[in-house]
Protein backbone atom coordinates (compact mmCIF):
# COMPACT_ATOMS: atom_id res chain seq x y z
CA UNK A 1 12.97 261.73 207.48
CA UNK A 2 14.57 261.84 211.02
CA UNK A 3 11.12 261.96 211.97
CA UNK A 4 11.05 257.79 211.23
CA UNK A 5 11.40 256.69 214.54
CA UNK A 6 8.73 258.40 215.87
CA UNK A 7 6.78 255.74 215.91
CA UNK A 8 8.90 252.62 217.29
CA UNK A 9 7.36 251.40 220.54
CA UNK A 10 11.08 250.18 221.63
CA UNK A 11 8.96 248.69 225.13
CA UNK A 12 8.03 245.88 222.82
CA UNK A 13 10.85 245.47 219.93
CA UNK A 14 13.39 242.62 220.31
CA UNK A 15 16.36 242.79 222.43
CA UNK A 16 18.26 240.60 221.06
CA UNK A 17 17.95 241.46 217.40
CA UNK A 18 17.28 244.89 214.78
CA UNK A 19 14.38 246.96 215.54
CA UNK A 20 13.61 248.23 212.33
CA UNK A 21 15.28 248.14 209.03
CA UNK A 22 15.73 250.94 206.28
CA UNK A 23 15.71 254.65 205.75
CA UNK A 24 18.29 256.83 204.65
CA UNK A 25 21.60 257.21 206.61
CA UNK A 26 22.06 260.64 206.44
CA UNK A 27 23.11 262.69 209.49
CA UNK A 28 19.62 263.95 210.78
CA UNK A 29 18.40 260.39 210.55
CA UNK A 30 21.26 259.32 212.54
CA UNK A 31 21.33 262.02 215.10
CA UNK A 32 17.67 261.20 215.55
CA UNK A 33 18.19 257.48 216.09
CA UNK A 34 20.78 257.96 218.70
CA UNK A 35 18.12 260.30 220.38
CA UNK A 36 15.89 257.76 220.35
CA UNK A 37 18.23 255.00 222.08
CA UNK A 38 18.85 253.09 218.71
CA UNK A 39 22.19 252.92 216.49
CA UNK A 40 22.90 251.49 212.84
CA UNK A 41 24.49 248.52 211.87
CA UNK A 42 24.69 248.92 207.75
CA UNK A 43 25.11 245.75 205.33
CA UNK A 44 28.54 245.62 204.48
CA UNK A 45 27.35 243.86 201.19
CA UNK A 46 24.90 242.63 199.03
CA UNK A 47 25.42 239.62 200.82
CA UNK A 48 25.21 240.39 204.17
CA UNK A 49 21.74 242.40 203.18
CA UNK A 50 20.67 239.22 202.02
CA UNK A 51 21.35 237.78 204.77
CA UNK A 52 19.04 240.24 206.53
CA UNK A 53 16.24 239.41 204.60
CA UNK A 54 16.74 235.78 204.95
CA UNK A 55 16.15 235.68 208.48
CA UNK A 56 14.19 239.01 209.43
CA UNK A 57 11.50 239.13 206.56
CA UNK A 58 9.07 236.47 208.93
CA UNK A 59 9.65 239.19 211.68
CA UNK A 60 9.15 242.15 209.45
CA UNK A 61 6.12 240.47 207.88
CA UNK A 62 4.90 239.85 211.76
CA UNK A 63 5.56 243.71 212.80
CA UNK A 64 7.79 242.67 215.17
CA UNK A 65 10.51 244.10 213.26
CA UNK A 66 9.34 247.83 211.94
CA UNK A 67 9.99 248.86 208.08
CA UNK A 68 10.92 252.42 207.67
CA UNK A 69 10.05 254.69 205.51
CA UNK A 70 12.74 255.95 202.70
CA UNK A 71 14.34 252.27 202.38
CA UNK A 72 14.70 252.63 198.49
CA UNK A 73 15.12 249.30 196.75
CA UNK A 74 16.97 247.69 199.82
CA UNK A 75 15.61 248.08 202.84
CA UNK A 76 17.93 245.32 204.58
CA UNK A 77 20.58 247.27 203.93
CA UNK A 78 20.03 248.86 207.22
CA UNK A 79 19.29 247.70 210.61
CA UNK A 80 19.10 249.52 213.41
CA UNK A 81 19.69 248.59 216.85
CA UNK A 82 18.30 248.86 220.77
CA UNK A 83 19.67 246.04 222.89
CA UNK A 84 17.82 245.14 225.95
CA UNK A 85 19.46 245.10 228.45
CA UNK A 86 22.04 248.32 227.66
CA UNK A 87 25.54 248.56 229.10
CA UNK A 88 26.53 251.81 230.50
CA UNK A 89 29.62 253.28 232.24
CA UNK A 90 29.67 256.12 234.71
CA UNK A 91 32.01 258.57 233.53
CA UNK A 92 34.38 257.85 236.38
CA UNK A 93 33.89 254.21 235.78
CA UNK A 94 36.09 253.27 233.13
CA UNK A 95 38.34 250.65 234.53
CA UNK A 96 42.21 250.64 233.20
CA UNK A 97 43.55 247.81 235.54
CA UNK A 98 45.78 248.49 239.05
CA UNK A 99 49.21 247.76 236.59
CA UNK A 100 48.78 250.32 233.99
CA UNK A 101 47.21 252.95 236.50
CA UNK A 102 50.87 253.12 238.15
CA UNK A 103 52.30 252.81 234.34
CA UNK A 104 50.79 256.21 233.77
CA UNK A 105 51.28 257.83 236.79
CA UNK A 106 55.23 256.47 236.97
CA UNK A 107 56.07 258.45 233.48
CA UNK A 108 54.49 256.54 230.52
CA UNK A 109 54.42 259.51 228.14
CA UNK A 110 51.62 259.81 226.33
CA UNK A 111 49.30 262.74 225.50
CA UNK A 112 45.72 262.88 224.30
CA UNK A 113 43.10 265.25 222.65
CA UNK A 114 39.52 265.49 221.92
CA UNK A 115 38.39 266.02 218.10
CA UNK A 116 41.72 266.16 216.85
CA UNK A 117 41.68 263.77 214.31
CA UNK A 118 37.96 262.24 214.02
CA UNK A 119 38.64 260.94 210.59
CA UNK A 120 41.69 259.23 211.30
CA UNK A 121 40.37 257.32 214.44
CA UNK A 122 37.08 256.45 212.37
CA UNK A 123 39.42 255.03 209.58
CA UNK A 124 41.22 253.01 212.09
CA UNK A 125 38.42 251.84 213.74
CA UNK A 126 37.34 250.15 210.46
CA UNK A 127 40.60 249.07 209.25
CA UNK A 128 40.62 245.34 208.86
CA UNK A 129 37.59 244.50 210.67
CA UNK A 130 35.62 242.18 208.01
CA UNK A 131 32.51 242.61 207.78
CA UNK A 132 32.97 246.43 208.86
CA UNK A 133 29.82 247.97 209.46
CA UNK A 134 31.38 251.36 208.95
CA UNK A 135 30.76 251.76 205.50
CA UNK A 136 31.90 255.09 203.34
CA UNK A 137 28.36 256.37 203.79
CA UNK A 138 28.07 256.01 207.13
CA UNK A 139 30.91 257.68 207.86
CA UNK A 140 30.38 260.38 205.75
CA UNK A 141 27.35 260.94 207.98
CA UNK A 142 29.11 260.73 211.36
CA UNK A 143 31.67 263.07 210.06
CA UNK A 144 29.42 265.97 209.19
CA UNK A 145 27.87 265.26 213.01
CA UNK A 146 31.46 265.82 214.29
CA UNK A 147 31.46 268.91 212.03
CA UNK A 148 28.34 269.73 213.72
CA UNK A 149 28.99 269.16 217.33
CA UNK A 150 26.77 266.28 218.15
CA UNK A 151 30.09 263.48 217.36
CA UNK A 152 33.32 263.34 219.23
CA UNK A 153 36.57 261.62 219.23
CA UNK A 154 39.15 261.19 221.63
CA UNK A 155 43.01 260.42 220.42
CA UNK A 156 45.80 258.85 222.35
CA UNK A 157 49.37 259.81 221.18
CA UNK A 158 52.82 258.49 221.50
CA UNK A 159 55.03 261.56 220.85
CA UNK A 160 53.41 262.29 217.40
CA UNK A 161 51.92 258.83 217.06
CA UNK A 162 48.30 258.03 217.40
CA UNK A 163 48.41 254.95 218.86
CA UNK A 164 44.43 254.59 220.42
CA UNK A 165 41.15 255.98 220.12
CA UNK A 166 37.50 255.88 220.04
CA UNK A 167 34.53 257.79 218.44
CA UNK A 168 30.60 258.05 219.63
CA UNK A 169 27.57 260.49 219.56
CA UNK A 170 26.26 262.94 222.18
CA UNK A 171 22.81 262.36 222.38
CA UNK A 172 21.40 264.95 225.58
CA UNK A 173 23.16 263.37 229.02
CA UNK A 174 24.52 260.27 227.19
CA UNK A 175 27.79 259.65 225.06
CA UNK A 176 27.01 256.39 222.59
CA UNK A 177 30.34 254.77 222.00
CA UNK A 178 30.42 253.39 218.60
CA UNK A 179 34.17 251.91 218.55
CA UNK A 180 37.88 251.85 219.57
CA UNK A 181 41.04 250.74 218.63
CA UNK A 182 44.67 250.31 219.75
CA UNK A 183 47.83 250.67 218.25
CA UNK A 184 49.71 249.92 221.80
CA UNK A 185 48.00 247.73 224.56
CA UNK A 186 46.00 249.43 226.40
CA UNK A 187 45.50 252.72 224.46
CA UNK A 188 41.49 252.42 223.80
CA UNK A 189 41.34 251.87 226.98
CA UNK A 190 43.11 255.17 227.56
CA UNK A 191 40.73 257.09 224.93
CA UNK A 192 37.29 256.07 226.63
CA UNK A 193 38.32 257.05 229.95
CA UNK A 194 39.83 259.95 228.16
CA UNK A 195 36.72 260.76 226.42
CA UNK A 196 34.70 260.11 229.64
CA UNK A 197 36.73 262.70 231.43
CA UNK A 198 36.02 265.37 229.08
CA UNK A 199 32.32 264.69 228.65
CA UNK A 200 31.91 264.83 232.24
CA UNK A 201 33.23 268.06 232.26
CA UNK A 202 30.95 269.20 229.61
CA UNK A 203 27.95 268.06 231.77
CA UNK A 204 27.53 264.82 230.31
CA UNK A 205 26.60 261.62 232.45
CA UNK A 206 26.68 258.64 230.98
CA UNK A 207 28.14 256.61 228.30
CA UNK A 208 26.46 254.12 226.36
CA UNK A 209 28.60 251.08 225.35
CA UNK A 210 25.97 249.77 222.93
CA UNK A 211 26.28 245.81 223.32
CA UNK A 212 27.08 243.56 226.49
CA UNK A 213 29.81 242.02 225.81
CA UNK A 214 32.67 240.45 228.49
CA UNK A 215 35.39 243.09 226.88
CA UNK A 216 32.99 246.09 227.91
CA UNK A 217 32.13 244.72 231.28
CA UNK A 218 35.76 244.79 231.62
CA UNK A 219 35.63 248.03 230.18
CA UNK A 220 33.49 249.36 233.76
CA UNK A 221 30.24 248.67 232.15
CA UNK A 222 26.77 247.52 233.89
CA UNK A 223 24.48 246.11 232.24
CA UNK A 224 20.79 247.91 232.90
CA UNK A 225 17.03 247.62 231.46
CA UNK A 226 16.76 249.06 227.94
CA UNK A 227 14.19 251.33 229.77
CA UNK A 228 16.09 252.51 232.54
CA UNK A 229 18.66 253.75 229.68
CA UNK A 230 16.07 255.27 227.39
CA UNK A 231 14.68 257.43 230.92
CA UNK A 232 18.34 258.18 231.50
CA UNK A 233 18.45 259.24 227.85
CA UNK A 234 15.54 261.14 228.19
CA UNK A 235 16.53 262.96 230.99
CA UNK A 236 16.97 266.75 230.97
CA UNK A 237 20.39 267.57 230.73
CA UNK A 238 22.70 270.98 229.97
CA UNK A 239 25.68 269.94 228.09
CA UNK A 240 28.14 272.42 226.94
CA UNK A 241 31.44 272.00 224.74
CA UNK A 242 33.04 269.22 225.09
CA UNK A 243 37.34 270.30 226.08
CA UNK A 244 39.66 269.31 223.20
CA UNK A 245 42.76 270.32 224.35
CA UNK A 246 45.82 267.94 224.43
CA UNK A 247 46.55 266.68 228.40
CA UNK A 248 48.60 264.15 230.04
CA UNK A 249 47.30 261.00 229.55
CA UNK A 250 49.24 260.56 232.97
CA UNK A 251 46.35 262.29 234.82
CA UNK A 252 43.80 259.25 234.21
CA UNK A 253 45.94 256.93 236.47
């Protein structure tokens, strides 16, 4: 099954809408997506499938939007994802404003890790976000990816307090971030350059910030050709472990 997107031909899928709906969201299938320079967004209901098929089935019916194989009963259930164009961040490029750059380097004490608590920042990063498009099965998929290796967290702590994060998936030379949150202004903000730091140092070289928004251009991101992302993707690259040790969040300022 993670062999389904072996046929996509993502030089001529929409950019502004799903690629291809269905199969199974297990963690090969999603490991092999993110390979592949696509990402799920799952149905948070029966409703919101619906609403899939309302508007898709013309395109599906067309082939402009592929059906894959393994949808069971509901293959609107899933969509997956390539935007065209792609926003992407250097890992030095994560921008945390002049203001809180002196915060951190004047004392603000806060600490962060890497894979610490994966769960907890997936939890938080669908806490009260309606529709959430993390649903229980997604993240039971993601979760056994961070048990493998291939997902990664990073945490931002107040004393004992997790107070920021954000999760993605190593796919080669990119990092695909999938979400963030903040308990404290600022603190996501914290975790991606965070994260960015460490994958760097694992060999990593780019993170992928999924959709092009005005909070991720603020973020550092630039916008580029889905194809220019999928060569970068593509790209050989020797990535090791990423470092998961707690640090001074004091030393991203």
């Amino acid at each position: 099954m993670s062999g389904a997107f072996e046929r996509l031909d993502l030089r001529r899928a929409p950019g502004d809408g799903p690629v291809a709906f269905g199969a199974e969201l297990g963690a090969d299938v999603l490991l092999a997506a993110y390979r592949r320079g696509l990402f799920p967004m799952p149905a948070a209901d029966d409703y919101a499938s619906a609403f899939n098929e309302a508007r898709f089935e013309e395109a599906v019916a067309a082939g402009e939007v592929a059906l894959l194989p393994g949808a069971g009963d509901d293959p609107y259930a899933l969509a997956w994802w390539s935007p065209d164009p792609r926003p992407v961040i250097a890992p030095d490029g994560v921008r945390l404003g002049s203001r809180f750059a002196r915060r951190l380097r004047n004392g603000l004490r806060w600490w962060t890790s890497a894979d610490r608590a994966f769960a907890d920042v997936l939890a938080a990063c669908a806490q009260g976000r309606q529709p959430t498009w993390i649903t229980p099965q997604l993240s039971d998929a993601l979760i056994e990816l961070r048990e493998r290796g291939a997902a990664h967290s990073a945490e931002v702590w107040e004393g004992e307090e997790l107070i920021g994060g954000v999760f993605g998936v190593a796919a080669g030379p990119v990092l695909s971030l999938d979400s963030m949150f903040h308990r404290r202004p600022v603190a996501g903000r914290v975790a991606v350059a965070d994260l960015a730091a460490r994958f760097a140092a694992a060999g990593g070289r780019l993170l992928d910030a999924q959709w092009d928004t005005p909070h991720v251009r603020a973020l550092g991101a630039t916008a580029v050709p889905r194809e220019q992302y999928l060569s970068a993707l593509a790209a050989p690259a020797d990535v090791g472990p990423l470092p998961t040790g707690a640090l001074p969040a004091a030393r991203l300022g």
